[in-house]
N, C-alpha and C. Protein backbone atom coordinates (compact mmCIF):
# COMPACT_ATOMS: atom_id res chain seq x y z
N UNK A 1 34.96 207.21 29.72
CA UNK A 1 35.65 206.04 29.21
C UNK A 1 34.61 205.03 28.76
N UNK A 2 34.86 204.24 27.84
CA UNK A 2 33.56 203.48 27.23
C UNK A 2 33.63 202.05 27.74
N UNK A 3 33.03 201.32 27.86
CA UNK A 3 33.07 200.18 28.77
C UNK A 3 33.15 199.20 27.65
N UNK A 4 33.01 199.30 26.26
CA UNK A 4 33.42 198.40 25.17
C UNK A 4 34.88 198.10 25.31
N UNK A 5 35.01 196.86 25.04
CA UNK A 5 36.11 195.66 25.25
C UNK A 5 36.91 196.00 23.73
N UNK A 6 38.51 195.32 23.60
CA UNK A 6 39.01 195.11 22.40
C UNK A 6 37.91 194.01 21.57
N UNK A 7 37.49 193.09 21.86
CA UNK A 7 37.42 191.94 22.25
C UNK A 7 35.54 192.52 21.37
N UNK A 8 34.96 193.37 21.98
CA UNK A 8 33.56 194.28 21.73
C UNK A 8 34.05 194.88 20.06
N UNK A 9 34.97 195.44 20.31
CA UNK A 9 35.32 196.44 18.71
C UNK A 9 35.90 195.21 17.47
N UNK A 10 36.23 194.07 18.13
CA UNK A 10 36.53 193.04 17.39
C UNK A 10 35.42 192.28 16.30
N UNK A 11 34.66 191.98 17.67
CA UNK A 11 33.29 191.20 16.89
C UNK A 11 32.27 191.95 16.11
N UNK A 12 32.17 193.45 16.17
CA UNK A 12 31.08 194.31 15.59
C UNK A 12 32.26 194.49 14.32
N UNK A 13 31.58 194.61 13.12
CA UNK A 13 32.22 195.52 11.71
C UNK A 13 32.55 196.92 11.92
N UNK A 14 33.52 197.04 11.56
CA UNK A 14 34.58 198.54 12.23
C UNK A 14 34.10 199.37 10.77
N UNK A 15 34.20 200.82 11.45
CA UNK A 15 33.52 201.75 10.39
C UNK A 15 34.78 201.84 9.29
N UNK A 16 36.24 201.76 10.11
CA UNK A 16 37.38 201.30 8.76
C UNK A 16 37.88 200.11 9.15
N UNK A 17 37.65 198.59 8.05
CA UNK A 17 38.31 197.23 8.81
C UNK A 17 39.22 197.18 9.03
N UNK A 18 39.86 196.76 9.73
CA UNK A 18 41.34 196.72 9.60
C UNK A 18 41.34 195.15 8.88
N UNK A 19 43.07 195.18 8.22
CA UNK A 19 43.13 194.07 8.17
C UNK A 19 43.98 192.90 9.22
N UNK A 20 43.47 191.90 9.73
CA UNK A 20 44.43 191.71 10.93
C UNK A 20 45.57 190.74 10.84
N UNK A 21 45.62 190.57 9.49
CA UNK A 21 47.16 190.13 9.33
C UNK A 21 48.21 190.89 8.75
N UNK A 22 47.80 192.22 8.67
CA UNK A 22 48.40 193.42 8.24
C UNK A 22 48.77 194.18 9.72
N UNK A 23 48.14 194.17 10.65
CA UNK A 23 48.63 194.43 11.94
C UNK A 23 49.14 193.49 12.90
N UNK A 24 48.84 192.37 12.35
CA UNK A 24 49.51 191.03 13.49
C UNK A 24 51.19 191.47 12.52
N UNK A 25 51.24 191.85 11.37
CA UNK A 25 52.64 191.69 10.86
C UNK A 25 53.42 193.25 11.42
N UNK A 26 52.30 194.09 11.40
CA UNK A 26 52.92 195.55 12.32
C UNK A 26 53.45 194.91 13.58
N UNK A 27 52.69 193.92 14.41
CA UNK A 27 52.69 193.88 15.71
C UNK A 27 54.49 193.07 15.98
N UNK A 28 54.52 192.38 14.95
CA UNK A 28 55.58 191.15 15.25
C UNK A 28 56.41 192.23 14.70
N UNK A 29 56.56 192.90 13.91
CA UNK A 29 57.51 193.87 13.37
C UNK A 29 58.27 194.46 14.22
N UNK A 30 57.70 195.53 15.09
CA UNK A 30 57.98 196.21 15.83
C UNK A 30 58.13 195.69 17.45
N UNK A 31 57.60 194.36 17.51
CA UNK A 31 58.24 194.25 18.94
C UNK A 31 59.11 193.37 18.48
N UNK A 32 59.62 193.12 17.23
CA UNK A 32 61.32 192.37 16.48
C UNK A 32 62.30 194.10 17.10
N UNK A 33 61.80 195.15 16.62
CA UNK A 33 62.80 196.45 16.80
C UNK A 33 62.66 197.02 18.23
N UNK A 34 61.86 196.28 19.08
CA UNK A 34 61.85 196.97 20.73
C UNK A 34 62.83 195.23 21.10
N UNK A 35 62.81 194.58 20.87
CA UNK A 35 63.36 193.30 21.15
C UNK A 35 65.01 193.46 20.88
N UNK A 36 65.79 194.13 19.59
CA UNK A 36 66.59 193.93 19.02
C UNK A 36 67.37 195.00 19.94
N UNK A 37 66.53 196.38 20.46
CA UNK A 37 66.79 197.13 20.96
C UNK A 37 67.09 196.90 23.00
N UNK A 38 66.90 196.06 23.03
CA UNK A 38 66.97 195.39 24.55
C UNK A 38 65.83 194.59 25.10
N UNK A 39 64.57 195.20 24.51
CA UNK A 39 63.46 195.12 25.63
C UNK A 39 63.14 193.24 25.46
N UNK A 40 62.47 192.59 26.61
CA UNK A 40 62.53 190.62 26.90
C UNK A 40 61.35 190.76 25.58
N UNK A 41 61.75 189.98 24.69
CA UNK A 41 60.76 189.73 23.40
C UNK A 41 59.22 189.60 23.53
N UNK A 42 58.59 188.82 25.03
CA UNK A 42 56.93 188.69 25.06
C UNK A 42 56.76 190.14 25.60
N UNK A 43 57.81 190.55 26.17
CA UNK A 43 57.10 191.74 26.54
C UNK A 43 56.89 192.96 25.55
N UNK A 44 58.18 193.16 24.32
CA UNK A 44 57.75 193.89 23.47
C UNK A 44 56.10 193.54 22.32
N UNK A 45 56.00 192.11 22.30
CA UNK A 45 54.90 192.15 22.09
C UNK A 45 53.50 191.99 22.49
N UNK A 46 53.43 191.97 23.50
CA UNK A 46 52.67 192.64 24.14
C UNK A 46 52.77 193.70 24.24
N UNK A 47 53.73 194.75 24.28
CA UNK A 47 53.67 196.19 24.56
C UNK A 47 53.06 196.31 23.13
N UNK A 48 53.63 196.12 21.97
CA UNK A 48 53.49 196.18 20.69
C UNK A 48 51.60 196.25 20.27
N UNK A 49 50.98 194.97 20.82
CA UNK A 49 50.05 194.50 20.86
C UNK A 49 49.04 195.75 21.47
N UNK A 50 49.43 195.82 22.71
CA UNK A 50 48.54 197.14 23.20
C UNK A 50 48.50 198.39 22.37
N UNK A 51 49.30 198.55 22.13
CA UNK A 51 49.99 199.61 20.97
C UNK A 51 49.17 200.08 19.57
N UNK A 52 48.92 198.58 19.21
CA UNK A 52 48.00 198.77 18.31
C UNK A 52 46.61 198.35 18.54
N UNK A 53 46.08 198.13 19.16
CA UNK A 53 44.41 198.36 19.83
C UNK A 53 43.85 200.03 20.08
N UNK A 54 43.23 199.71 19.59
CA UNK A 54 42.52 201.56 19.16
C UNK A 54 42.58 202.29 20.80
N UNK A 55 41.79 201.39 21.95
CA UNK A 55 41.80 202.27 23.35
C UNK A 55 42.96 201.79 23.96
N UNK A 56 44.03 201.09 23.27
CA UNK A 56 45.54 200.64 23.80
C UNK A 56 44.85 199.68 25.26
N UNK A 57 44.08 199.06 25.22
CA UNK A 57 43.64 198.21 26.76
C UNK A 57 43.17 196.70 26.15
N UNK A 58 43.59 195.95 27.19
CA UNK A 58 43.19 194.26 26.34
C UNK A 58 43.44 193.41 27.87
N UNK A 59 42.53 192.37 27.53
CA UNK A 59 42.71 191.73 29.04
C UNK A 59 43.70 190.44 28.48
N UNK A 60 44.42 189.54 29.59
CA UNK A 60 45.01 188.85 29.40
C UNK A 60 44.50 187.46 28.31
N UNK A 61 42.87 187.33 28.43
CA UNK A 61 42.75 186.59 27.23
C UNK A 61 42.68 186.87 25.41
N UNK A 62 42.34 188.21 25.69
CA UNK A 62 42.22 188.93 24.53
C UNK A 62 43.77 189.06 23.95
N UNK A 63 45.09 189.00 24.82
CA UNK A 63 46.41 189.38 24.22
C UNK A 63 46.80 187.60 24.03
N UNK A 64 46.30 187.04 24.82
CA UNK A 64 46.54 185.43 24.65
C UNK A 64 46.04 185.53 23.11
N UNK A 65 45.12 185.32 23.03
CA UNK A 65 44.66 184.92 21.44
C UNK A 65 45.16 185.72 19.93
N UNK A 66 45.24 187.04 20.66
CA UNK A 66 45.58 187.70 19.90
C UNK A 66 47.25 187.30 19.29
N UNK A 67 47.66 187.02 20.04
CA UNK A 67 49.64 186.64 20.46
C UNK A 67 49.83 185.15 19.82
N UNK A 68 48.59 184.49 20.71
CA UNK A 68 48.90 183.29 20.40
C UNK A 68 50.18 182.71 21.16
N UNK A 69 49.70 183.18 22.36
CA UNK A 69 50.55 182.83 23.73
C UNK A 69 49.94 182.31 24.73
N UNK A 70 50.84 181.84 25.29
CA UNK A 70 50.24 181.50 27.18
C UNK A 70 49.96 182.17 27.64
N UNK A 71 48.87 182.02 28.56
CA UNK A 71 48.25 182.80 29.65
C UNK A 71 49.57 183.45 30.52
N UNK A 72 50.14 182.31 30.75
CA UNK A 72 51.86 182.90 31.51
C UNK A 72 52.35 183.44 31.15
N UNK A 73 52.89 183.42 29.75
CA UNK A 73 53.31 184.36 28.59
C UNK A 73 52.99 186.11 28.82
N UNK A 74 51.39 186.15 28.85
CA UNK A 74 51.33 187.46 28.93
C UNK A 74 51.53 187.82 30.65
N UNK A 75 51.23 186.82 30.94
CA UNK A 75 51.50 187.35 33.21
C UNK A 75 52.82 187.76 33.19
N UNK A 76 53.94 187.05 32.36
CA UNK A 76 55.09 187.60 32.79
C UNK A 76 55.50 188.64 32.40
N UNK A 77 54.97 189.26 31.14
CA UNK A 77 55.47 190.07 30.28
C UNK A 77 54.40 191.16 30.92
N UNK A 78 53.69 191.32 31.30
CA UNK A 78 52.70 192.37 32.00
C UNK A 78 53.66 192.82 33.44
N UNK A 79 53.80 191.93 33.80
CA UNK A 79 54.37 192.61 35.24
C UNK A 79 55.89 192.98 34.89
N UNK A 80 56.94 192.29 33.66
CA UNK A 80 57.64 193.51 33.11
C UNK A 80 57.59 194.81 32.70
N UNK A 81 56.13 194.88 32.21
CA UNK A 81 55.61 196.07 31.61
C UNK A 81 55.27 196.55 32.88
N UNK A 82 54.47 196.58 33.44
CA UNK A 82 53.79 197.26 34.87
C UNK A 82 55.32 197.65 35.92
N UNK A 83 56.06 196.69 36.00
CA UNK A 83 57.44 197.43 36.65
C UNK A 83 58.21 198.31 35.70
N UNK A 84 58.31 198.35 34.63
CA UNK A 84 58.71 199.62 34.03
C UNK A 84 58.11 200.83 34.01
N UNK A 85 57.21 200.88 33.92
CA UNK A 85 56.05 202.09 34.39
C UNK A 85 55.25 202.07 32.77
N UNK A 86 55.23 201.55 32.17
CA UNK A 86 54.59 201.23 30.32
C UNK A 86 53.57 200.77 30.60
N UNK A 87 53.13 200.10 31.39
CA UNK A 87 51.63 199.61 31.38
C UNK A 87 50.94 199.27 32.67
N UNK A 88 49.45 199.92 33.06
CA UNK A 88 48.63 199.71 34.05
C UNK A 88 47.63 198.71 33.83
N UNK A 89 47.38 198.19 35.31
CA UNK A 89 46.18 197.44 35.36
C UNK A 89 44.78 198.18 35.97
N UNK A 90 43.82 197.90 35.65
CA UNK A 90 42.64 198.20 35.82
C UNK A 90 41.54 196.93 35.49
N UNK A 91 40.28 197.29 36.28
CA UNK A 91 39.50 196.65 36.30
C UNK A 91 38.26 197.36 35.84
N UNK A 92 37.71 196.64 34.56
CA UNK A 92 36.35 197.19 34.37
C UNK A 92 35.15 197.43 35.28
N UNK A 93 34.34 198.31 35.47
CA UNK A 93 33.22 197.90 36.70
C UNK A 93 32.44 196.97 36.59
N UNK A 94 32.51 195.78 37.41
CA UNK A 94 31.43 195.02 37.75
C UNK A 94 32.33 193.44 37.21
N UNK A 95 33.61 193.52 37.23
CA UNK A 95 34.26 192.74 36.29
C UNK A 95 35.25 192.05 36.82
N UNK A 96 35.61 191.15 37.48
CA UNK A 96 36.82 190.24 37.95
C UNK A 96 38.25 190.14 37.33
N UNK A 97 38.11 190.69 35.75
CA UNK A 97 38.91 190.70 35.08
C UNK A 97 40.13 191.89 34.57
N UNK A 98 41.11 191.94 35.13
CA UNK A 98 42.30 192.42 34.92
C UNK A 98 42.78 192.87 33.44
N UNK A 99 42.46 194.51 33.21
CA UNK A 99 42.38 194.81 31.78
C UNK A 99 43.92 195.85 31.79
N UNK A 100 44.42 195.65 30.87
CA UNK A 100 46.05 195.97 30.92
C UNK A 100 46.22 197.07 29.85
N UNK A 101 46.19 198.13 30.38
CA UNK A 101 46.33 199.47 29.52
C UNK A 101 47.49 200.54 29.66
N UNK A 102 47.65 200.97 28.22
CA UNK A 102 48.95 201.66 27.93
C UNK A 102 48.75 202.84 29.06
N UNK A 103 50.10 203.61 29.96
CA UNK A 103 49.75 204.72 30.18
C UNK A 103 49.97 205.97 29.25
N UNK A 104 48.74 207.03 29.20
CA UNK A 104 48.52 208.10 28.29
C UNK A 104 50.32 208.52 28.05
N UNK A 105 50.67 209.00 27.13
CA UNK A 105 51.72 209.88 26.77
C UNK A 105 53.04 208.67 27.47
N UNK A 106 52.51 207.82 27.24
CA UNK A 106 53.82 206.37 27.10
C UNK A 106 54.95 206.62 26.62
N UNK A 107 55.20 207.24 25.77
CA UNK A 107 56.72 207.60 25.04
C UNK A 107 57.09 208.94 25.75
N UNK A 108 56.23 209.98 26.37
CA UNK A 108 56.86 210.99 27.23
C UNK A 108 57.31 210.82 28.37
N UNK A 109 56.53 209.99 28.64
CA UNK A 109 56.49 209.39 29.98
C UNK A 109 58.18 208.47 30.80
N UNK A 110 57.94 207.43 29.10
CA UNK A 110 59.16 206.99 29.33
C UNK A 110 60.56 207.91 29.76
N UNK A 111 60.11 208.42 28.47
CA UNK A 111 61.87 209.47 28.48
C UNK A 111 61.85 209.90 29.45
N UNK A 112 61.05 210.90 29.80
CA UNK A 112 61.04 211.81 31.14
C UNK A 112 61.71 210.94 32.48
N UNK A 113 61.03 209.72 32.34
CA UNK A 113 61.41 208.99 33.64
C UNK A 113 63.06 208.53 33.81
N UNK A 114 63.55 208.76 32.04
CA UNK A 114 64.97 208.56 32.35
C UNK A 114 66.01 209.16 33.14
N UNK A 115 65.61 210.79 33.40
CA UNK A 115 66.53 211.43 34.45
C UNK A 115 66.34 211.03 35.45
N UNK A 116 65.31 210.05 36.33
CA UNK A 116 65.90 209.82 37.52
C UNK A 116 67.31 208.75 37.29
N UNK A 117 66.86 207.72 35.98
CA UNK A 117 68.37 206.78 36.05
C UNK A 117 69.33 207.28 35.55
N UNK A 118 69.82 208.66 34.84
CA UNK A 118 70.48 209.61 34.17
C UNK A 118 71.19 209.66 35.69
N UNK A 119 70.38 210.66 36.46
CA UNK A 119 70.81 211.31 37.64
C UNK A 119 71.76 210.07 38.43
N UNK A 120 71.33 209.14 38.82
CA UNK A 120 71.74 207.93 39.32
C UNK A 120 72.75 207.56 39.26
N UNK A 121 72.83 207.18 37.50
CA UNK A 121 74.34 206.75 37.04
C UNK A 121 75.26 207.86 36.95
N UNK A 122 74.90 209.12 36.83
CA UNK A 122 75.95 210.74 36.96
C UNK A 122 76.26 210.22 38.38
N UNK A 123 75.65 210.30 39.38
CA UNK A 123 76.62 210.82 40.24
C UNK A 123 77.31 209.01 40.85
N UNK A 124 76.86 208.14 40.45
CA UNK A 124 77.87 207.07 40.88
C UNK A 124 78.79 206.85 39.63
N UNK A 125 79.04 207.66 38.40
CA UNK A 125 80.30 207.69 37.77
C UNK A 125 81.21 208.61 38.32
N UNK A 126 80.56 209.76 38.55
CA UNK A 126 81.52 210.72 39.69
C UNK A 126 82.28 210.16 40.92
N UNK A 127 81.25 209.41 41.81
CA UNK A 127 82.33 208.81 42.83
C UNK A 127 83.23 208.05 42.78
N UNK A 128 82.51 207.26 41.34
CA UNK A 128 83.93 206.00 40.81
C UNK A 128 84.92 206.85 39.84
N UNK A 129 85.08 207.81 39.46
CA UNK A 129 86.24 208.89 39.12
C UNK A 129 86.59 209.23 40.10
N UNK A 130 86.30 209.10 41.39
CA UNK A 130 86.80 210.27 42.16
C UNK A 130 87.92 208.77 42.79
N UNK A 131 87.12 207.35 43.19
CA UNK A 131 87.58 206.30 43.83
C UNK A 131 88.85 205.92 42.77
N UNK A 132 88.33 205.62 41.30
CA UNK A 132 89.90 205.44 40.54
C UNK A 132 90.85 206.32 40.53
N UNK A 133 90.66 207.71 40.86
CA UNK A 133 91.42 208.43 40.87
C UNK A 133 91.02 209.52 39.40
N UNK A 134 91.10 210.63 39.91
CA UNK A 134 90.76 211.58 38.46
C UNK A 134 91.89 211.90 37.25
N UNK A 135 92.64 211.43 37.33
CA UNK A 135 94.09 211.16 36.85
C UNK A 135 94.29 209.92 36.03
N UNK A 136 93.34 208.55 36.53
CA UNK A 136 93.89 207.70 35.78
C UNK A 136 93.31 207.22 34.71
N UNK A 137 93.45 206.79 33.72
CA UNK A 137 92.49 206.50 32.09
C UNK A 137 91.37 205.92 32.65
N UNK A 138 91.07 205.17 33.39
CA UNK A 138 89.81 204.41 33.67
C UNK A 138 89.11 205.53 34.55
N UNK A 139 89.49 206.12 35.41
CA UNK A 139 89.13 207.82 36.27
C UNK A 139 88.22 208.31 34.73
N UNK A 140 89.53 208.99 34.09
CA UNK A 140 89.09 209.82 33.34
C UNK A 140 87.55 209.31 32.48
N UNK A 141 87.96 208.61 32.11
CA UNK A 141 86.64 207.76 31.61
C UNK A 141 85.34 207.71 32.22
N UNK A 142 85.41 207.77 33.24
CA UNK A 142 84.27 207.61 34.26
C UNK A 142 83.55 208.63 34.29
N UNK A 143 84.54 209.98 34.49
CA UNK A 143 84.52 211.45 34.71
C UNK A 143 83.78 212.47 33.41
N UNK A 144 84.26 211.46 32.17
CA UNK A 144 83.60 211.79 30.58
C UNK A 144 82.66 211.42 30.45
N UNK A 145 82.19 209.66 31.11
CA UNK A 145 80.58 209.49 30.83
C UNK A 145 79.92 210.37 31.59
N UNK A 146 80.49 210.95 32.95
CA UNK A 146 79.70 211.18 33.84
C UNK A 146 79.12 212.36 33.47
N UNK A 147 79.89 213.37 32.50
CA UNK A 147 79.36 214.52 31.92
C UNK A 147 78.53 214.59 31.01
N UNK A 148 78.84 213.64 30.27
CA UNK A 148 77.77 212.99 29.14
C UNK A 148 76.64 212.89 29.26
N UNK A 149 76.03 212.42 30.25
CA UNK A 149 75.03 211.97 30.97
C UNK A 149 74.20 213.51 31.60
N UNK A 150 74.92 214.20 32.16
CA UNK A 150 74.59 215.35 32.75
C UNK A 150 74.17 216.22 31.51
N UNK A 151 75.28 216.00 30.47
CA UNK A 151 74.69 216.76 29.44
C UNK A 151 73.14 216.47 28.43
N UNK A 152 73.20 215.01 28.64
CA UNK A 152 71.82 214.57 28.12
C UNK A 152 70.54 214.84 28.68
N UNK A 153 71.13 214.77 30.34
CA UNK A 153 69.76 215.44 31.21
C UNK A 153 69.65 216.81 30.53
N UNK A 154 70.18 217.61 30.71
CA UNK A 154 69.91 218.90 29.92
C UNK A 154 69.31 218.88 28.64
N UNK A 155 69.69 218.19 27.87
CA UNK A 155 68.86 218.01 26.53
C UNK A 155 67.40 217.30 26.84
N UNK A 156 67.40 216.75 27.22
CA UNK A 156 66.34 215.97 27.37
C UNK A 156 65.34 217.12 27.89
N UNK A 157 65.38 217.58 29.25
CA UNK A 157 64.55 218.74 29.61
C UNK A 157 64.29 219.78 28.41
N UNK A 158 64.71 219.89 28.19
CA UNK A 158 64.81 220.57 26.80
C UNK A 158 63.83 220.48 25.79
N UNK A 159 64.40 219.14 25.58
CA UNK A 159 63.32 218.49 24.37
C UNK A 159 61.89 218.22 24.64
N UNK A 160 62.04 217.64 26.22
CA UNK A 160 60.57 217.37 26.44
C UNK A 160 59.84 218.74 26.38
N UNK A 161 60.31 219.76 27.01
CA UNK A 161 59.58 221.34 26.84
C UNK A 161 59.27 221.52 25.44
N UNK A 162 60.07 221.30 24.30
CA UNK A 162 59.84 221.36 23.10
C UNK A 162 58.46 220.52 22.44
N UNK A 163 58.47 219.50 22.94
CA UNK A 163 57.44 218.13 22.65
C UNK A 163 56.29 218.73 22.75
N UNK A 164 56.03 218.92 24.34
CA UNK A 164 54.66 219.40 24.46
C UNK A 164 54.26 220.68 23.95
N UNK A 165 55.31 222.32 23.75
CA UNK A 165 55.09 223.07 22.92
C UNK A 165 54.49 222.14 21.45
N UNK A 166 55.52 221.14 20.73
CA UNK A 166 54.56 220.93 19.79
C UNK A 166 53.27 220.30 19.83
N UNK A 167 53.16 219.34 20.60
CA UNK A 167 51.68 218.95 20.44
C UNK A 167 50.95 220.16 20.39
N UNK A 168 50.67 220.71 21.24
CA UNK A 168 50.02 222.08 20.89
C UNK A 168 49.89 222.72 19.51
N UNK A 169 51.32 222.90 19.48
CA UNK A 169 51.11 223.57 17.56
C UNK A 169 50.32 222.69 16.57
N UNK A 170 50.63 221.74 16.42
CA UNK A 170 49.65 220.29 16.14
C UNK A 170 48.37 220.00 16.44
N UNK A 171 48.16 220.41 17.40
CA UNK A 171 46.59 220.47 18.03
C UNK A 171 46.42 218.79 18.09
N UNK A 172 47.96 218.27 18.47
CA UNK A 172 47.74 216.92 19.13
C UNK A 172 46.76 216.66 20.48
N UNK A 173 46.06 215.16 20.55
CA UNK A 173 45.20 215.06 22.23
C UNK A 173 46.59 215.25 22.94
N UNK A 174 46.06 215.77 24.32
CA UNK A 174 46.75 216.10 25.52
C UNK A 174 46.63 215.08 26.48
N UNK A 175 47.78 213.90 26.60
CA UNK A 175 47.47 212.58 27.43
C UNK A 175 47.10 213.09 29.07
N UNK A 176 46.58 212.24 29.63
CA UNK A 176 46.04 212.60 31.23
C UNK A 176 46.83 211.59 32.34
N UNK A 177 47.97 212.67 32.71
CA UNK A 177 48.85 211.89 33.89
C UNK A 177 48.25 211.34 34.57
């Protein structure tokens, strides 16, 4: 792992520049479509933000400036991220400072983690079909998501087996759980 900072790849001339109001407009873009989609708005950008940093890692002053937020701003939206399971903390060696990095295979990761709340909500729609009664429209209802759900776990296993078959075919990197 290289001990160069966002913050290090910033100040040296990049072998391709970026431009950074061409990615500050990626950045606001896309945590507008993780925002619109549910996720608390500082936190999609910050997730957003990490997202687009080449080693996905930035310490809380580096996403401050970058954001053009409060120091609080990113504390709160980090420990949203860190309780979802989307982002770790680490400490550089020799360093006091709290560096906030994507975990590898973040989008597999996510999904995958959805069958435990899949599983969760299946079987407490089952008991609340079973408590309204399996007979009555609000029962039945319960009893239809509840299959729904069961059926998505199945897809999902599925798909993820499919995913990593493709990275392979792709000769995509292989993230490190």
């Amino acid at each position: 792992m290289s001990s160069e900072t966002g913050a290090d790849r910033r100040e040296r001339e990049p072998e391709h520049a970026r431009d950074e109001e061409a990615v500050s407009r990626f950045v606001e873009r896309f945590a507008a479509e993780m925002t619109e989609a549910g996720m608390q708005r500082m936190a999609s950008r910050v997730f957003a933000a990490l997202l687009a940093d080449d080693d996905g890692s930035m310490t809380s002053a580096e996403l401050s400036e970058q954001l053009r937020i409060s120091p609080a701003a990113v504390s709160g939206a980090i420990n949203y991220l860190t309780q979802v399971s989307m982002v770790g903390r680490e400490r550089d060696p020799g360093s006091r400072r709290d560096r906030y990095r994507l975990h590898n295979e973040i989008w597999y990761a996510t999904f995958a983690g959805r069958d435990r709340v899949l599983t969760r909500w299946e079987h407490t729609l089952k008991e609340g079909a079973q408590t309204l009664g399996p007979d009555t429209p609000a029962g039945t209802r319960l009893a239809e998501t509840a299959e729904f759900f069961e059926f998505l776990q199945t897809e999902l296993v599925g798909m993820m087996d499919r995913w990593r078959d493709y990275r392979k075919k792709f000769d995509l990197p292989e993230g490190k759980s």
